[in-house]
C-alpha atoms as a PDB file:
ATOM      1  CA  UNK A   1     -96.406  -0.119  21.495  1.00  0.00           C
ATOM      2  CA  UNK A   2     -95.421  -0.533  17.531  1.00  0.00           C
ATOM      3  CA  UNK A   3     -94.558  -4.026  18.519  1.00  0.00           C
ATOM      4  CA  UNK A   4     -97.998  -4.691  19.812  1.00  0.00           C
ATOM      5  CA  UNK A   5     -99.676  -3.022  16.804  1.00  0.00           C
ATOM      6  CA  UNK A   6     -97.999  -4.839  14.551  1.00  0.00           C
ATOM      7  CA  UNK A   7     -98.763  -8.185  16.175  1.00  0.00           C
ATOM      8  CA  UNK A   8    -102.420  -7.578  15.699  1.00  0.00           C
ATOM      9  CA  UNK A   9    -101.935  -6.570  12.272  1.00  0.00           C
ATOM     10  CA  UNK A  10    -100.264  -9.990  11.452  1.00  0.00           C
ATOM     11  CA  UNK A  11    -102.828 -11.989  13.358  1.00  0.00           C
ATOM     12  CA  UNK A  12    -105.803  -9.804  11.467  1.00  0.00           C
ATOM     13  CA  UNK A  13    -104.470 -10.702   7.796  1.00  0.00           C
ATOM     14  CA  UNK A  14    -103.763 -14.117   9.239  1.00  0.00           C
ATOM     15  CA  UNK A  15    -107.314 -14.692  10.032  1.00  0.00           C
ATOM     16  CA  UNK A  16    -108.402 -13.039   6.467  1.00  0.00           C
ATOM     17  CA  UNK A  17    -106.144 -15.522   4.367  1.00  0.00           C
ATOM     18  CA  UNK A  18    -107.745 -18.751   6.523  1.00  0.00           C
ATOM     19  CA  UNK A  19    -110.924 -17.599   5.413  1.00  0.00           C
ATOM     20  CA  UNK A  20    -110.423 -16.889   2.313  1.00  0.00           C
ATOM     21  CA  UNK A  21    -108.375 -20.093   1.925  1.00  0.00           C
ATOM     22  CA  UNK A  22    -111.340 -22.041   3.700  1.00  0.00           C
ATOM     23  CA  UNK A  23    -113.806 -20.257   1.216  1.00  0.00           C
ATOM     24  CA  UNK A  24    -111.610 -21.488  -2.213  1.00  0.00           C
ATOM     25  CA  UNK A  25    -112.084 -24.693  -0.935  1.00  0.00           C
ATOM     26  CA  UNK A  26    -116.053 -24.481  -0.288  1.00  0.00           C
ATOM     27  CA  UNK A  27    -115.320 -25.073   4.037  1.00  0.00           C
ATOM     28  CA  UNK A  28    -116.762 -21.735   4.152  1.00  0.00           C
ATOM     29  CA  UNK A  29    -119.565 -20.133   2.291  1.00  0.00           C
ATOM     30  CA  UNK A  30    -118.786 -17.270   0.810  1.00  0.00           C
ATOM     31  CA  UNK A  31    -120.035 -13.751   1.583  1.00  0.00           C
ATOM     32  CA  UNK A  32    -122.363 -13.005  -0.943  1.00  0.00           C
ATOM     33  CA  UNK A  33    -123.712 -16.768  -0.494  1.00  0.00           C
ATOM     34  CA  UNK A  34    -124.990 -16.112   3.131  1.00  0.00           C
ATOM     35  CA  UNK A  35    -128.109 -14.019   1.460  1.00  0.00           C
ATOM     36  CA  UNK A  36    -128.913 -15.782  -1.387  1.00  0.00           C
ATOM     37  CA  UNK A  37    -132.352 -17.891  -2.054  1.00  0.00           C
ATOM     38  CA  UNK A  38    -131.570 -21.470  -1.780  1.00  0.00           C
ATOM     39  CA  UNK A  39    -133.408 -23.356  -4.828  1.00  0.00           C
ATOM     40  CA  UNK A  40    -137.023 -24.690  -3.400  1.00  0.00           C
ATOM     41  CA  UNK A  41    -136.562 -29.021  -2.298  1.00  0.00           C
ATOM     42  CA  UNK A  42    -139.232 -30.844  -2.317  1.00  0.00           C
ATOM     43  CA  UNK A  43    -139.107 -34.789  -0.875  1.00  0.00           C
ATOM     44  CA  UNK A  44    -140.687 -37.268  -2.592  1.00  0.00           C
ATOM     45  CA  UNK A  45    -143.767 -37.847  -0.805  1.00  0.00           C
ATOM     46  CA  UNK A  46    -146.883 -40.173  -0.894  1.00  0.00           C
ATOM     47  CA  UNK A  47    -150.210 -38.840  -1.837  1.00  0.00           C
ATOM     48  CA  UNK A  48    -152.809 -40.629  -0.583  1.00  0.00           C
ATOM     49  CA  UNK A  49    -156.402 -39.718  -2.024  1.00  0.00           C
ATOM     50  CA  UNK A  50    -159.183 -40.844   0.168  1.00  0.00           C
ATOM     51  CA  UNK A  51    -162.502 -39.249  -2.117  1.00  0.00           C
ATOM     52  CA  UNK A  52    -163.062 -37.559  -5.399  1.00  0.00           C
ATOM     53  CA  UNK A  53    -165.736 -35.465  -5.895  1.00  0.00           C
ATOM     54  CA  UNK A  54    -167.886 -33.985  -8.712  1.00  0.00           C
ATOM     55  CA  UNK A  55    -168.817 -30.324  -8.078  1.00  0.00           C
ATOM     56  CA  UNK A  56    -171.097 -28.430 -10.428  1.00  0.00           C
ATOM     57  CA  UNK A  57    -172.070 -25.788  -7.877  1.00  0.00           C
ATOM     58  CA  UNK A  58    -172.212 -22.577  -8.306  1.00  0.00           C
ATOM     59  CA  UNK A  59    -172.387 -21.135  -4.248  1.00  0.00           C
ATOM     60  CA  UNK A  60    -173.779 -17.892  -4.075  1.00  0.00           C
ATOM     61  CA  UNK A  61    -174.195 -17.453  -0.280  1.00  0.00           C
ATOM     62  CA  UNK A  62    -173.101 -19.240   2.984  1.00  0.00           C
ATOM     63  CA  UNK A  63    -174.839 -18.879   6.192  1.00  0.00           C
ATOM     64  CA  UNK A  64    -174.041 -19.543  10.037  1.00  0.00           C
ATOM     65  CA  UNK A  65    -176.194 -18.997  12.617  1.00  0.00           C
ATOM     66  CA  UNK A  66    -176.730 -19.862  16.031  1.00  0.00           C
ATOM     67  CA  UNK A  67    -180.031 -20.154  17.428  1.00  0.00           C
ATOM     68  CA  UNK A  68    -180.962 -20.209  21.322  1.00  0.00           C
ATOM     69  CA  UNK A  69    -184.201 -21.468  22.633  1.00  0.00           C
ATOM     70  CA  UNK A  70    -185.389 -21.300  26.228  1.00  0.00           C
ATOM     71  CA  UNK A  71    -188.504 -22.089  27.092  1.00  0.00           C
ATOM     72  CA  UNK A  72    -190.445 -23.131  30.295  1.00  0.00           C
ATOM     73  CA  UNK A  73    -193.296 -25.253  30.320  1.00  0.00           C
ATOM     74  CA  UNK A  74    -195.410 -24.651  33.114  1.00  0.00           C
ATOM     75  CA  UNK A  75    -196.691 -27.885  35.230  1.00  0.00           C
ATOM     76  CA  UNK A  76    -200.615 -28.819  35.856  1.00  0.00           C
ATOM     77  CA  UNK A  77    -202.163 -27.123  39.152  1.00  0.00           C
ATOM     78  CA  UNK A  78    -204.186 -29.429  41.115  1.00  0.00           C
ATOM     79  CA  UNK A  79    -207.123 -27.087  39.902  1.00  0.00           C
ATOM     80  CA  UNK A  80    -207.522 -27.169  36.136  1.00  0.00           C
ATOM     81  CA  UNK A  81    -210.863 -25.811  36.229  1.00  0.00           C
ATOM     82  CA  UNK A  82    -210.613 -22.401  34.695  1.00  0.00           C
ATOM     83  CA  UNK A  83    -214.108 -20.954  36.928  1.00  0.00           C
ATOM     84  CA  UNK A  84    -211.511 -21.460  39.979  1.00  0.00           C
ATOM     85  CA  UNK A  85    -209.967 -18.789  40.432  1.00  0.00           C
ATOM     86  CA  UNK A  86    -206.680 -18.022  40.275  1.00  0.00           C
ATOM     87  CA  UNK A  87    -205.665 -17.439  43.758  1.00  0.00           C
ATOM     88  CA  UNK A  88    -206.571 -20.913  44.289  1.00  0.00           C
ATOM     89  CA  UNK A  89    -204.434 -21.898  41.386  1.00  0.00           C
ATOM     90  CA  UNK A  90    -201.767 -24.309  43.322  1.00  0.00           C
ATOM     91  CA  UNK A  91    -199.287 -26.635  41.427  1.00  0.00           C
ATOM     92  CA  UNK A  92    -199.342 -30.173  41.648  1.00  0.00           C
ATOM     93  CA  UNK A  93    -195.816 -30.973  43.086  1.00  0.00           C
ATOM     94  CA  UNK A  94    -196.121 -34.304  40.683  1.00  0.00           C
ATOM     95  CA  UNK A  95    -196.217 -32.421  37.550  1.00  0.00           C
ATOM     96  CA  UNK A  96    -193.355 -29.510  38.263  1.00  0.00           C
ATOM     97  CA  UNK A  97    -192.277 -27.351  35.828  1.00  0.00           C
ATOM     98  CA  UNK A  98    -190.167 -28.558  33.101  1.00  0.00           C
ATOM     99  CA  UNK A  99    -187.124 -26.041  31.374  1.00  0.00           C
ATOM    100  CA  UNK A 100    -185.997 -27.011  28.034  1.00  0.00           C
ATOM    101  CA  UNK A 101    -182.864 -25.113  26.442  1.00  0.00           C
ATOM    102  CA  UNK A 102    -182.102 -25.886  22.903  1.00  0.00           C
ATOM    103  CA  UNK A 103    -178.486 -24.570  21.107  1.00  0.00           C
ATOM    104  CA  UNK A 104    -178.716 -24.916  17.424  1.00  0.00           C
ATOM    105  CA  UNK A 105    -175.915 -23.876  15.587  1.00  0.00           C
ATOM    106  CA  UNK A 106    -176.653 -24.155  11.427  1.00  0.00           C
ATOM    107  CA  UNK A 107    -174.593 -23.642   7.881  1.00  0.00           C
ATOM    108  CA  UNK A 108    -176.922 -22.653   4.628  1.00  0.00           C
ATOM    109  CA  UNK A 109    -175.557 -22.993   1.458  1.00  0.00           C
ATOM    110  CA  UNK A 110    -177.518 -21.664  -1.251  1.00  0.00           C
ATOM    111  CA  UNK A 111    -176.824 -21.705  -4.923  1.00  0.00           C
ATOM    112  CA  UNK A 112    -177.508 -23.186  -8.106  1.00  0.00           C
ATOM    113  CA  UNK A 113    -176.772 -26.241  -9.247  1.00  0.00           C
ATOM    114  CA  UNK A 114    -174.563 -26.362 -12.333  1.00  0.00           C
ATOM    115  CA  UNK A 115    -175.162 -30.252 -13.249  1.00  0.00           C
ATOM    116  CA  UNK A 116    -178.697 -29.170 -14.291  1.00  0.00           C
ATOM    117  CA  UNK A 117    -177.351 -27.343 -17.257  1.00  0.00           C
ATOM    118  CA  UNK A 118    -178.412 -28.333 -20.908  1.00  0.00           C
ATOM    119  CA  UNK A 119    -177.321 -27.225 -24.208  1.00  0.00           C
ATOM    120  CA  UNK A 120    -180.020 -25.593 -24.743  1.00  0.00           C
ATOM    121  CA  UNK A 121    -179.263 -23.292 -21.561  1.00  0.00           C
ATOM    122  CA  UNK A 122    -176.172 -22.505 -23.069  1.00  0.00           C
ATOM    123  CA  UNK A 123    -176.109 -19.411 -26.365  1.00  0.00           C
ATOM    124  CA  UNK A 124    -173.646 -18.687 -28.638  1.00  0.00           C
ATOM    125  CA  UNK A 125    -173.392 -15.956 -30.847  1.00  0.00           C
ATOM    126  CA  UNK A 126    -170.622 -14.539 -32.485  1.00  0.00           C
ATOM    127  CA  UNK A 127    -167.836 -13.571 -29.905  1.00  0.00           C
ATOM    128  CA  UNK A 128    -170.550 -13.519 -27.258  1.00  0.00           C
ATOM    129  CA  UNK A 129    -171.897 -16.239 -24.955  1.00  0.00           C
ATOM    130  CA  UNK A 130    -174.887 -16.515 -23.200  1.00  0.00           C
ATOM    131  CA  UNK A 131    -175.956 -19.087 -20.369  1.00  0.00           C
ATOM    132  CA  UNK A 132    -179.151 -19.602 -18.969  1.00  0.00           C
ATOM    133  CA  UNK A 133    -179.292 -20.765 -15.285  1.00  0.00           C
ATOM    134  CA  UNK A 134    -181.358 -22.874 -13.327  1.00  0.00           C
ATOM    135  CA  UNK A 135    -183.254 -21.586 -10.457  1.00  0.00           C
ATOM    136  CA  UNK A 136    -181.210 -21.272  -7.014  1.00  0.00           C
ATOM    137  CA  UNK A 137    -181.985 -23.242  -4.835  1.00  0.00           C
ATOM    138  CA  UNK A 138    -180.788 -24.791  -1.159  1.00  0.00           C
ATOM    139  CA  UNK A 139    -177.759 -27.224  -1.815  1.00  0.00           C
ATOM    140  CA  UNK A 140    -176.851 -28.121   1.927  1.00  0.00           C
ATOM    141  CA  UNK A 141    -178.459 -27.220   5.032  1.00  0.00           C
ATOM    142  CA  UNK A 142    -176.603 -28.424   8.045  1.00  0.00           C
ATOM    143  CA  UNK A 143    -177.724 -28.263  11.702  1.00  0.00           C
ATOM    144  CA  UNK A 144    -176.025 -29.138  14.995  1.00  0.00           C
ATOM    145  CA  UNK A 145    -178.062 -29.334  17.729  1.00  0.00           C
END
């Protein structure tokens, strides 16, 4: 049984001096190099810019909405004469009804627009600075039907 112990023993600091020889000789990382932050890589890549553009808005609210309209309108009766009465009010199979649904779905912007800005709009006094701004208005009003 002491014979068996001691074989396990052996083979246990056997295995500890591989890996520590293996980790003097960067094979294996070392233990308190598992957790570490790697520094950031970053490839050299292409940037491809397709548009530039100018902003000098100042976006004060954005809207969506979605709008449904339904709405039915009603065919000619073979009657239009409005002394007929109604009971005698029959459609005219040539002229049916006709339905109409419309889905608009729509993005407001609203703000003011910064490239309308003077020096004179802008006031400077002291440590404080003033600035005078045009009057909002609708920059981009987008609707998908």
């Amino acid at each position: 049984m002491r014979n068996t112990i001691t074989k396990y023993l052996w083979l246990v600091l056997l295995l500890l001096a591989v890996i520590l020889l293996f980790q003097k000789i960067k094979w294996l990382p070392s233990f308190t190099d598992i957790f570490k932050s790697k520094p950031l890589e970053i490839e050299n890549t292409a940037i491809v810019i397709k548009e530039v553009n100018s902003l000098a808005q100042l976006i004060t609210i954005t809207a969506y909405n979605e709008v449904v309209i339904d709405e039915t309108i009603k065919g000619n009766s073979i009657f239009n004469n409005p002394l007929v009465p109604t009971l005698l009010n029959v459609p005219d199979l040539r002229y049916a009804d006709k339905k109409m649904v419309l889905i608009g779905k729509g993005k407001v912007v609203a703000g003011v627009d910064l490239a309308k800005l003077t020096d004179k709009d802008i006031f400077v006094q002291r440590d404080s600075v003033s600035v005078k701004l045009p009057k909002a208005l609708l920059l981009q009003v987008i609707l998908n039907p």
